[in-house]
C-alpha atoms as a PDB file:
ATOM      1  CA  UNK A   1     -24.230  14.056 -14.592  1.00  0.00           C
ATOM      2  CA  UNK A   2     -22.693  11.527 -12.243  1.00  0.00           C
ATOM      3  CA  UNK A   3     -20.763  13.029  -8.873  1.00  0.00           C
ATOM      4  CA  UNK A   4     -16.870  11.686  -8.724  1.00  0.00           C
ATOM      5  CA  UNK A   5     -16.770  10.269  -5.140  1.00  0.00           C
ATOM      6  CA  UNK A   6     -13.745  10.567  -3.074  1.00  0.00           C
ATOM      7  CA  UNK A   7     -12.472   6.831  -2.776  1.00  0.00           C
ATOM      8  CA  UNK A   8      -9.363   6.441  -4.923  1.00  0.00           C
ATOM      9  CA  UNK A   9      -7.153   3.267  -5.579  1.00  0.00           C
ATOM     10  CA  UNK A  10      -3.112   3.372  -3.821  1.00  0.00           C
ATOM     11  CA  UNK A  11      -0.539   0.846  -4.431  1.00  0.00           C
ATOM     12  CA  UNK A  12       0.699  -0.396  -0.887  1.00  0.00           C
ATOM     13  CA  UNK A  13       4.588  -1.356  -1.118  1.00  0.00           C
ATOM     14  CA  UNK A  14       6.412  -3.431   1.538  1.00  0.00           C
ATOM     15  CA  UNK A  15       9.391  -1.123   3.247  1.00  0.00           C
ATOM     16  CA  UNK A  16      11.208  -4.092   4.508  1.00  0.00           C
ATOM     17  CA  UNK A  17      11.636  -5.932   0.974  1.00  0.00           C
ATOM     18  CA  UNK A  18      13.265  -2.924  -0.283  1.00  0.00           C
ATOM     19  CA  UNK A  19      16.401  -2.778   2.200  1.00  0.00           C
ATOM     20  CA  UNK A  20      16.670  -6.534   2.280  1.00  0.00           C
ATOM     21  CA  UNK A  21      18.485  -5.954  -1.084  1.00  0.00           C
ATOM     22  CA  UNK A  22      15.967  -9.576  -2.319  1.00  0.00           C
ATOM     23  CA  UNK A  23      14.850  -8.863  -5.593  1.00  0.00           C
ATOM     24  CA  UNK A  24      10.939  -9.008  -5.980  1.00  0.00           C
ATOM     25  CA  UNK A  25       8.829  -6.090  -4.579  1.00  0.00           C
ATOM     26  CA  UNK A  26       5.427  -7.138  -2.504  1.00  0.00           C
ATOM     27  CA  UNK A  27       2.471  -4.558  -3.656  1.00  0.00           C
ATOM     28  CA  UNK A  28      -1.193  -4.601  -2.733  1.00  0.00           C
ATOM     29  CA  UNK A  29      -4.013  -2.317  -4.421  1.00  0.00           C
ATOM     30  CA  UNK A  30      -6.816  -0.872  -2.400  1.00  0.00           C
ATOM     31  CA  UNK A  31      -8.797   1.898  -2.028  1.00  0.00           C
ATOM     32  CA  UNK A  32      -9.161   4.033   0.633  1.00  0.00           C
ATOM     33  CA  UNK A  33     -11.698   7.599   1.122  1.00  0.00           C
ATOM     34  CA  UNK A  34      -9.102  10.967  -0.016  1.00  0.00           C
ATOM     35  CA  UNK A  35     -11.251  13.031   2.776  1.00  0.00           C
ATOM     36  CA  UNK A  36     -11.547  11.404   5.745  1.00  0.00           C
ATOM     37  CA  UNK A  37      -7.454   9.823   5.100  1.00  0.00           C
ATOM     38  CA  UNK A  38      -5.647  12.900   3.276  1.00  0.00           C
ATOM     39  CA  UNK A  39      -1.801  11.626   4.544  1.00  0.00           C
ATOM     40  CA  UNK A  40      -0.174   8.526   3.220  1.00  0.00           C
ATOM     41  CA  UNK A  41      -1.770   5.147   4.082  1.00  0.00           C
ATOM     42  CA  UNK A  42       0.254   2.402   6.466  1.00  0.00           C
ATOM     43  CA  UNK A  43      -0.904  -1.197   6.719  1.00  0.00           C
ATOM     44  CA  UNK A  44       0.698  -4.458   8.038  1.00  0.00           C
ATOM     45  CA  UNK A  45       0.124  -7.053   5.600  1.00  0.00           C
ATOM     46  CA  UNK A  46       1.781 -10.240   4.641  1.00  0.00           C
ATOM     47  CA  UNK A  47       4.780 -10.452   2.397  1.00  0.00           C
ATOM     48  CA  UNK A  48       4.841 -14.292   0.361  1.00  0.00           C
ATOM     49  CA  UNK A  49       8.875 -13.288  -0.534  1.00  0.00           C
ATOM     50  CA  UNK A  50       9.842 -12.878   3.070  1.00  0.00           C
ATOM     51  CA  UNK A  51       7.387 -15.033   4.549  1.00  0.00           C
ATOM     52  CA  UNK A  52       6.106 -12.728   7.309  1.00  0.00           C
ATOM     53  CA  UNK A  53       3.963  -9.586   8.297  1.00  0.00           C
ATOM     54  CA  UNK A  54       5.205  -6.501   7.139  1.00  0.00           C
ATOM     55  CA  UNK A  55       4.280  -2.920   6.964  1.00  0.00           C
ATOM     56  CA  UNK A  56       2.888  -1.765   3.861  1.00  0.00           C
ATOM     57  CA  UNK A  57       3.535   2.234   2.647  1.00  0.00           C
ATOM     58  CA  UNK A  58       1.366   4.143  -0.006  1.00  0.00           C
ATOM     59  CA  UNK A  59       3.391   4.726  -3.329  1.00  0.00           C
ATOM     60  CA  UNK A  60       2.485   7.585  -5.660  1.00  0.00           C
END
């Protein structure tokens, strides 16, 4: 019997696109490890509808 590891896949949404009122949402997927990150993830990645670096939030 195989042991379930504790990296999961999140969605990363933009939080800028969403106020801009543009339609289009910017997503990434990636994984990160549930134990050593337990709170919601934040990145700064790039956004192709706005054209510039944004910060990314973890979506349920």
């Amino acid at each position: 019997m195989a042991k379930k590891g504790n990296r999961v896949q999140v969605i990363l949404e933009c939080t800028e696109h969403k106020e801009s009122g543009i339609p289009g949402t910017s997503r990434y997927i990636t994984t990160k490890n549930k134990k050593n990150t337990p709170d919601r993830m934040e990145m700064k990645k790039y956004n192709a509808i706005l054209k510039k670096v944004t910060v990314h939030r973890e979506i349920k």
